[in-house]
PDB file of N, CA and C in Angstrom:
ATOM      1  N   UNK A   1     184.528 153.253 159.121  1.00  0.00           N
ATOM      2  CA  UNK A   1     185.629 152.432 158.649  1.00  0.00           C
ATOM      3  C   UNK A   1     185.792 151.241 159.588  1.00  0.00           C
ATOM      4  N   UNK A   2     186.299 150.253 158.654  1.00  0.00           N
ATOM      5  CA  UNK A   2     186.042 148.739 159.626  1.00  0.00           C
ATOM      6  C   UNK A   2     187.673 148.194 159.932  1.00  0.00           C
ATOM      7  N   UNK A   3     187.975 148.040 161.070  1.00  0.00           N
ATOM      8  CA  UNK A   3     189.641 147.197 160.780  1.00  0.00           C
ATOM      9  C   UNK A   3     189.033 145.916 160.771  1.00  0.00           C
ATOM     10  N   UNK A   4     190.207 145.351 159.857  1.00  0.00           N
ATOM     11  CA  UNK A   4     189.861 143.673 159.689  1.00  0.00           C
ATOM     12  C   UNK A   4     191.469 143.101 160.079  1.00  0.00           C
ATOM     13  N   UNK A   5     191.403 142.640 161.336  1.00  0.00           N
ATOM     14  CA  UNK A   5     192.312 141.601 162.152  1.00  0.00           C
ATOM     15  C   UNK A   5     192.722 140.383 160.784  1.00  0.00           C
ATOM     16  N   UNK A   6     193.621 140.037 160.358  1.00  0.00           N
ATOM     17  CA  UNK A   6     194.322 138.813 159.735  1.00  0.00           C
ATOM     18  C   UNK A   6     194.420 137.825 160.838  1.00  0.00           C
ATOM     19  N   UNK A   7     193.475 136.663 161.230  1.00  0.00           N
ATOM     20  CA  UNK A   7     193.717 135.510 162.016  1.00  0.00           C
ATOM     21  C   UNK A   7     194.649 134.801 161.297  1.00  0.00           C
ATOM     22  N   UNK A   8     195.834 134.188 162.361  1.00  0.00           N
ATOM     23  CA  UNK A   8     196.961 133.338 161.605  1.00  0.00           C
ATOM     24  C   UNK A   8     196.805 132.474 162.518  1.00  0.00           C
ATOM     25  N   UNK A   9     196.353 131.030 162.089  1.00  0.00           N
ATOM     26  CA  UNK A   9     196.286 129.658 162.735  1.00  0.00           C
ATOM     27  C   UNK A   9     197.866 129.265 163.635  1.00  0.00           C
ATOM     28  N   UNK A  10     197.517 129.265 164.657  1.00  0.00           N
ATOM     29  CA  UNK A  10     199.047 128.956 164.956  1.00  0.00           C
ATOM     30  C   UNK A  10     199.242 127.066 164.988  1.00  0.00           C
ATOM     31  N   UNK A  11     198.494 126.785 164.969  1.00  0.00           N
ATOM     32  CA  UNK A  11     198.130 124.769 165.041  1.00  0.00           C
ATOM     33  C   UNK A  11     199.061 124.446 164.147  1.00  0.00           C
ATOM     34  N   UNK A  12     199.731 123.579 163.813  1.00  0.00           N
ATOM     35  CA  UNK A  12     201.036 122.998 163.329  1.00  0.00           C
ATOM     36  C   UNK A  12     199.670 121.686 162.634  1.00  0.00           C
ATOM     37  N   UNK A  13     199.452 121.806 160.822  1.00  0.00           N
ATOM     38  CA  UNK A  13     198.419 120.696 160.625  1.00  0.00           C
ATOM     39  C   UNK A  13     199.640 119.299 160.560  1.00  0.00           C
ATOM     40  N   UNK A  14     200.094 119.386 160.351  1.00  0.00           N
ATOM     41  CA  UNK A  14     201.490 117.952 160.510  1.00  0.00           C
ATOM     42  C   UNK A  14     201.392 117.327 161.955  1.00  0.00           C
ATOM     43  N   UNK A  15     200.864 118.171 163.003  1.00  0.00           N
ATOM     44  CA  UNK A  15     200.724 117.407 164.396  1.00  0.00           C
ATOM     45  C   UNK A  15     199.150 116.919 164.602  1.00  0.00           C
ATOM     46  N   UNK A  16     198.301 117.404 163.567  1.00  0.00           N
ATOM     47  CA  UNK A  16     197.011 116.898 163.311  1.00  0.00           C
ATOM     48  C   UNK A  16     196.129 115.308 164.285  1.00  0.00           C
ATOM     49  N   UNK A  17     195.798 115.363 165.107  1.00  0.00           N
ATOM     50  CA  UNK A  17     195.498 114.066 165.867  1.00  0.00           C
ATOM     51  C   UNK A  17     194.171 113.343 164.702  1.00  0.00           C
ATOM     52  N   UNK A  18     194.045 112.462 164.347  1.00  0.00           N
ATOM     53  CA  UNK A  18     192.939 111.659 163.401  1.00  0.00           C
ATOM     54  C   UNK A  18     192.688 110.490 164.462  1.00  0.00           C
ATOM     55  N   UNK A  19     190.905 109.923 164.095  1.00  0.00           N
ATOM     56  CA  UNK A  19     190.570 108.676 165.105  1.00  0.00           C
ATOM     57  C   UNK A  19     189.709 108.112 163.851  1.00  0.00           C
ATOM     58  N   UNK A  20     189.893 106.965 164.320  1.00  0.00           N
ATOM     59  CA  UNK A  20     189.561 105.425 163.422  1.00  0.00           C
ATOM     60  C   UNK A  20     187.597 105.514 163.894  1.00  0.00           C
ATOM     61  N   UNK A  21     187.196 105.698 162.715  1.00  0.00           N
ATOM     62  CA  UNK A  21     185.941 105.801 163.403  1.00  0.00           C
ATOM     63  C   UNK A  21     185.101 104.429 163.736  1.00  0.00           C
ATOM     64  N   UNK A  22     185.493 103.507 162.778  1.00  0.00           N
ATOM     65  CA  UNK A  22     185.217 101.904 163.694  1.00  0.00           C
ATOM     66  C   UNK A  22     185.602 101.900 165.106  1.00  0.00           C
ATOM     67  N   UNK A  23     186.503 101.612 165.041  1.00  0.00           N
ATOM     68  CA  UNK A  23     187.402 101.378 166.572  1.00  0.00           C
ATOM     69  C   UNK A  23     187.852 102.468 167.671  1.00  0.00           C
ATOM     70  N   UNK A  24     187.887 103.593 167.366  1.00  0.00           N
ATOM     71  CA  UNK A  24     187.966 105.124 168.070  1.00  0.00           C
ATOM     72  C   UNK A  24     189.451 105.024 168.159  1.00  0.00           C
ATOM     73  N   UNK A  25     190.393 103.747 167.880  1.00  0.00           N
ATOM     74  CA  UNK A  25     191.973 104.328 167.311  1.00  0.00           C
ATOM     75  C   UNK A  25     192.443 105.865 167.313  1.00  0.00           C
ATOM     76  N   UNK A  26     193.569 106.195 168.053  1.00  0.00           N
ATOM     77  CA  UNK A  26     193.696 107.998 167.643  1.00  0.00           C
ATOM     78  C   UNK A  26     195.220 107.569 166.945  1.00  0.00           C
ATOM     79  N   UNK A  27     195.167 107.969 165.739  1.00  0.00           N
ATOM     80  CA  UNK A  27     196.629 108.294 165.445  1.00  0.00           C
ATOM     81  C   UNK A  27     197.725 109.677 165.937  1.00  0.00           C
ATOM     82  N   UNK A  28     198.661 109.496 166.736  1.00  0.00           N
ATOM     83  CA  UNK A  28     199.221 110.702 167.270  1.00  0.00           C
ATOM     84  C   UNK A  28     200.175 110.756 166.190  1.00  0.00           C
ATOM     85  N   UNK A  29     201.129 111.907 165.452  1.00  0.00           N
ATOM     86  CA  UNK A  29     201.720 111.766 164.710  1.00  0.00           C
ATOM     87  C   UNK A  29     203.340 111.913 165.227  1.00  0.00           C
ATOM     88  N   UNK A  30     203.014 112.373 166.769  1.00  0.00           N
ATOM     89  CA  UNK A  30     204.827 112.526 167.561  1.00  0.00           C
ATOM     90  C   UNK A  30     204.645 111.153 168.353  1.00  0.00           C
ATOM     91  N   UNK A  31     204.117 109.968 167.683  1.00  0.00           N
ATOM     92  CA  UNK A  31     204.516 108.495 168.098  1.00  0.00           C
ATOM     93  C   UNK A  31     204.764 107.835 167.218  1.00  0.00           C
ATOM     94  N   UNK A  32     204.065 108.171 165.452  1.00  0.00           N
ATOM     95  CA  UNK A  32     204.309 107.670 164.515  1.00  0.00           C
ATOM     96  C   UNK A  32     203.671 106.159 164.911  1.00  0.00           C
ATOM     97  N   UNK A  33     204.192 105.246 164.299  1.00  0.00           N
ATOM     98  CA  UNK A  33     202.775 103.677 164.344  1.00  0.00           C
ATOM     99  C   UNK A  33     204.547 102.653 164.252  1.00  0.00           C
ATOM    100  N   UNK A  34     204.876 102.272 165.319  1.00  0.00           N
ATOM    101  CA  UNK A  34     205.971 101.323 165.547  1.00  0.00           C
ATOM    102  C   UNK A  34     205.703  99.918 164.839  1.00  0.00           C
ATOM    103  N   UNK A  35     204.706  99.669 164.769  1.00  0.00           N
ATOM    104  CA  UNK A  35     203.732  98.454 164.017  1.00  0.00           C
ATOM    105  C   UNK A  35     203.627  97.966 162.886  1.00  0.00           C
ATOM    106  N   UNK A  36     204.180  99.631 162.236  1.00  0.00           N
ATOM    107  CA  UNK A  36     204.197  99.701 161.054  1.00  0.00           C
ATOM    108  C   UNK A  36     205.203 100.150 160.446  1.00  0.00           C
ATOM    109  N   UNK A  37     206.075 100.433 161.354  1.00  0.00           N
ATOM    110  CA  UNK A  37     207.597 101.150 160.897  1.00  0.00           C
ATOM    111  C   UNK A  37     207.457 102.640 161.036  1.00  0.00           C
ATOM    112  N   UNK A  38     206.623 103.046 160.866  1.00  0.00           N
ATOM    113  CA  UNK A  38     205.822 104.552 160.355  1.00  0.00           C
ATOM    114  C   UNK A  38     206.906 105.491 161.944  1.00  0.00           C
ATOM    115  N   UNK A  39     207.513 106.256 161.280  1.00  0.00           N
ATOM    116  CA  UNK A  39     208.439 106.889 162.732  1.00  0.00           C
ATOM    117  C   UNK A  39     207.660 107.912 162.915  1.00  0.00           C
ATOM    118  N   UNK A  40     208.275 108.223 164.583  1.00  0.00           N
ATOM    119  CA  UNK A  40     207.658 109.385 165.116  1.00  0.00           C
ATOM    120  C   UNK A  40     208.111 110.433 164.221  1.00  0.00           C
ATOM    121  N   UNK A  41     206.912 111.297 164.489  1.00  0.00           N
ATOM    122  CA  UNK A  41     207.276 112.725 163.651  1.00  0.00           C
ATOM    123  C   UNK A  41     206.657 112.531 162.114  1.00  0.00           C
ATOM    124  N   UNK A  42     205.562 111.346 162.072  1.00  0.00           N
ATOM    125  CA  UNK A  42     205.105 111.119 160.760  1.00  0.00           C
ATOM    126  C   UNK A  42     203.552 111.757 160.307  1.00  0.00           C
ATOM    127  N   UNK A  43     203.231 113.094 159.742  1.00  0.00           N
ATOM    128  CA  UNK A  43     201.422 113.152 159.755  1.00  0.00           C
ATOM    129  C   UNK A  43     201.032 112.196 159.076  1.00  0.00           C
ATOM    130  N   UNK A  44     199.607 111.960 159.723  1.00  0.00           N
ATOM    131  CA  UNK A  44     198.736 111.382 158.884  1.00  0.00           C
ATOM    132  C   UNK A  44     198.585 111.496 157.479  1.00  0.00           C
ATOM    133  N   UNK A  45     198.824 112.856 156.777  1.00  0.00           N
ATOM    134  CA  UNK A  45     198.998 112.479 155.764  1.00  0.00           C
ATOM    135  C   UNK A  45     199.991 112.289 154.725  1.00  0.00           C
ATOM    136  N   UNK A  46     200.864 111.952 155.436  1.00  0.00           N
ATOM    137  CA  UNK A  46     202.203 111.454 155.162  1.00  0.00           C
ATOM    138  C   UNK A  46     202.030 110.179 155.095  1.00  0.00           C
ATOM    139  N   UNK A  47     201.498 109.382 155.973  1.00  0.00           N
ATOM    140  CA  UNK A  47     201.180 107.896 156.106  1.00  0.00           C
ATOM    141  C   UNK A  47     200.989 107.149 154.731  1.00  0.00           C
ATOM    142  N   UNK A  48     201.529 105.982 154.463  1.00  0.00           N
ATOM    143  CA  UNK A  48     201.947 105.406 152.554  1.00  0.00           C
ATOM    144  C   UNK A  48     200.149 104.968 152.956  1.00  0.00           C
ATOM    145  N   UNK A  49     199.608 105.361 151.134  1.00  0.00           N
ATOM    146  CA  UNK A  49     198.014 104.065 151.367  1.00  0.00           C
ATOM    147  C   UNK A  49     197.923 102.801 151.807  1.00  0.00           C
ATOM    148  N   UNK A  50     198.833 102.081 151.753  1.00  0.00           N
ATOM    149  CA  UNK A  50     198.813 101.001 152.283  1.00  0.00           C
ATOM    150  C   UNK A  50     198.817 100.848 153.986  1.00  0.00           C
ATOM    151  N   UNK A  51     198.733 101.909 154.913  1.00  0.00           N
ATOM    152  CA  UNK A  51     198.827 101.631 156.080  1.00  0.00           C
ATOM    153  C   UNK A  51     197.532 101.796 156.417  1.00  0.00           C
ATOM    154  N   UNK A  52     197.114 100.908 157.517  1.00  0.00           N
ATOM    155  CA  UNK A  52     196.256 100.601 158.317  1.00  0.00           C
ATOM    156  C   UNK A  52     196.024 100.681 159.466  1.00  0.00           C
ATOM    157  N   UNK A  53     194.848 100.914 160.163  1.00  0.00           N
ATOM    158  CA  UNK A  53     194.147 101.342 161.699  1.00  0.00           C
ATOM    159  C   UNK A  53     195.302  99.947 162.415  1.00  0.00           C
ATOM    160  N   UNK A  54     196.194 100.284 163.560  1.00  0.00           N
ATOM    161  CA  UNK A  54     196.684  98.803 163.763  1.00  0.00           C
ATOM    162  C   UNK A  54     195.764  97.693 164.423  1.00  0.00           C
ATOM    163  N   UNK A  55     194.774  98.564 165.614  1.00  0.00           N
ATOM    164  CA  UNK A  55     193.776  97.199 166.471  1.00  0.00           C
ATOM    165  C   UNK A  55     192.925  96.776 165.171  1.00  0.00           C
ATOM    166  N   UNK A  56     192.723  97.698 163.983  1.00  0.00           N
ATOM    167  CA  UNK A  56     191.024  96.918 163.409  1.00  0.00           C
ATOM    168  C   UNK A  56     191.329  96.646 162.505  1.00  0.00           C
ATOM    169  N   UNK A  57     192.693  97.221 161.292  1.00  0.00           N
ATOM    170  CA  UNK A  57     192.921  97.023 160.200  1.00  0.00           C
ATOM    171  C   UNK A  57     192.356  98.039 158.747  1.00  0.00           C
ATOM    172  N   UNK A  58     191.368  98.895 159.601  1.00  0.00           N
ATOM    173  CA  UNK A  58     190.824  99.712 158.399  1.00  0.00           C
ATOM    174  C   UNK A  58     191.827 100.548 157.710  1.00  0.00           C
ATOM    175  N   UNK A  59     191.215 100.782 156.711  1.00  0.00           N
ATOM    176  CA  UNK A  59     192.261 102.030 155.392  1.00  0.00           C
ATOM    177  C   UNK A  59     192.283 103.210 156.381  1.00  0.00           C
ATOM    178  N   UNK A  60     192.852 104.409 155.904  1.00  0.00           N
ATOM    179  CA  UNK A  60     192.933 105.199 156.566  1.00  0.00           C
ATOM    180  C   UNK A  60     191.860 106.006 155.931  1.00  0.00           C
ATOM    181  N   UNK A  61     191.507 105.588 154.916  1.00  0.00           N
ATOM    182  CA  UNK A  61     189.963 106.194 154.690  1.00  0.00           C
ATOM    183  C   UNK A  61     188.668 106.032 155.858  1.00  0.00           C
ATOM    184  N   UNK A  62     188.835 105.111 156.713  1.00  0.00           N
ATOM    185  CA  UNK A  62     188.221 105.095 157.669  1.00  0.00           C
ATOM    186  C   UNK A  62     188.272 106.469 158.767  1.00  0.00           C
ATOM    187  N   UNK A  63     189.719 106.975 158.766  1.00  0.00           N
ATOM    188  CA  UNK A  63     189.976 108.227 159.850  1.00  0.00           C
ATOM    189  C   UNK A  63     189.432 108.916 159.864  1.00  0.00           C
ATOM    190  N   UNK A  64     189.341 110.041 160.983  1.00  0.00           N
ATOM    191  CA  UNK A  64     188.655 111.480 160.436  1.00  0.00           C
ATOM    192  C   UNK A  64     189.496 112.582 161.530  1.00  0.00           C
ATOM    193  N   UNK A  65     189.919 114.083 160.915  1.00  0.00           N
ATOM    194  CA  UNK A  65     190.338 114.455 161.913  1.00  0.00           C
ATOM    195  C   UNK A  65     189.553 115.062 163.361  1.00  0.00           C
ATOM    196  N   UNK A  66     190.431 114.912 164.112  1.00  0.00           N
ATOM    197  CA  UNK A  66     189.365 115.889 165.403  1.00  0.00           C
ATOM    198  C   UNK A  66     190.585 116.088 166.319  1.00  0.00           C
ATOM    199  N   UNK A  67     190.027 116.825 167.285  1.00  0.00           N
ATOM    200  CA  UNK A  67     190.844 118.023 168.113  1.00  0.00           C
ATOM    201  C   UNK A  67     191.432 116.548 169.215  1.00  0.00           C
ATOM    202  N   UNK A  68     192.393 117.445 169.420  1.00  0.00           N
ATOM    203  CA  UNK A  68     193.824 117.020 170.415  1.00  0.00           C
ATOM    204  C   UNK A  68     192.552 116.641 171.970  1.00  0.00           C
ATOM    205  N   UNK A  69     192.528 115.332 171.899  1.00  0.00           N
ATOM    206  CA  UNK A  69     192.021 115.082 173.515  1.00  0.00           C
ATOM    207  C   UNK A  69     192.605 115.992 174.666  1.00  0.00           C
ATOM    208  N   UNK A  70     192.130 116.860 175.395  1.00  0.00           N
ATOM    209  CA  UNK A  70     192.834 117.181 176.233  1.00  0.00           C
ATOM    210  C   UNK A  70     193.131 116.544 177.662  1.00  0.00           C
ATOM    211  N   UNK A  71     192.498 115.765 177.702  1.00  0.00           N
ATOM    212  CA  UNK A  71     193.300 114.791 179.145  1.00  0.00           C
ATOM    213  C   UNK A  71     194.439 114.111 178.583  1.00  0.00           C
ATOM    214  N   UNK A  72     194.794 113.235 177.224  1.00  0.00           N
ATOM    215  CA  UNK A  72     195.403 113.001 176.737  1.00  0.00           C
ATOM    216  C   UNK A  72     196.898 113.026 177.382  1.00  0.00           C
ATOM    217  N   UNK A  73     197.767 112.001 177.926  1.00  0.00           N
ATOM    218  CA  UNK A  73     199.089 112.364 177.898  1.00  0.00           C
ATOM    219  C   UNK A  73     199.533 111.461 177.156  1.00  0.00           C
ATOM    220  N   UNK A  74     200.843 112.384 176.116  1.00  0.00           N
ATOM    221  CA  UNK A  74     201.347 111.360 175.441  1.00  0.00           C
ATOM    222  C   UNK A  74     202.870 111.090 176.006  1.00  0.00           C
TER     223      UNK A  74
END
């Protein structure tokens, strides 16, 4: 007989870090984009289509997600 453990993600995907793959841009989502009005506490995919990478200008179709830098201070 086999036990099977239930893994429960504890990662919060709303705090999700995404980077601009032109420009390496990281969107943090507990800074939100001041640039753009976009408030802290906003995910990425919350973000309206119309917002943009702020240094390069790309869609956010440009983003991709990836893991929390860990030297990173925000």
């Amino acid at each position: 007989m086999y036990m099977v453990k239930k893994v429960v993600s504890t990662s919060n995907p709303d705090m999700d870090v995404y980077r601009c793959n032109p420009c390496r841009y990281y969107y943090y989502p507990e800074l939100g984009d001041p640039t753009q009005n976009i408030p802290p506490g906003t995910p990425f995919t919350k973000l309206p289509d119309t917002w943009r990478c702020p240094p390069c200008k790309e869609p956010k179709s440009a983003f991709v997600k990836v893991e929390r830098p860990k030297n990173r201070q925000i």
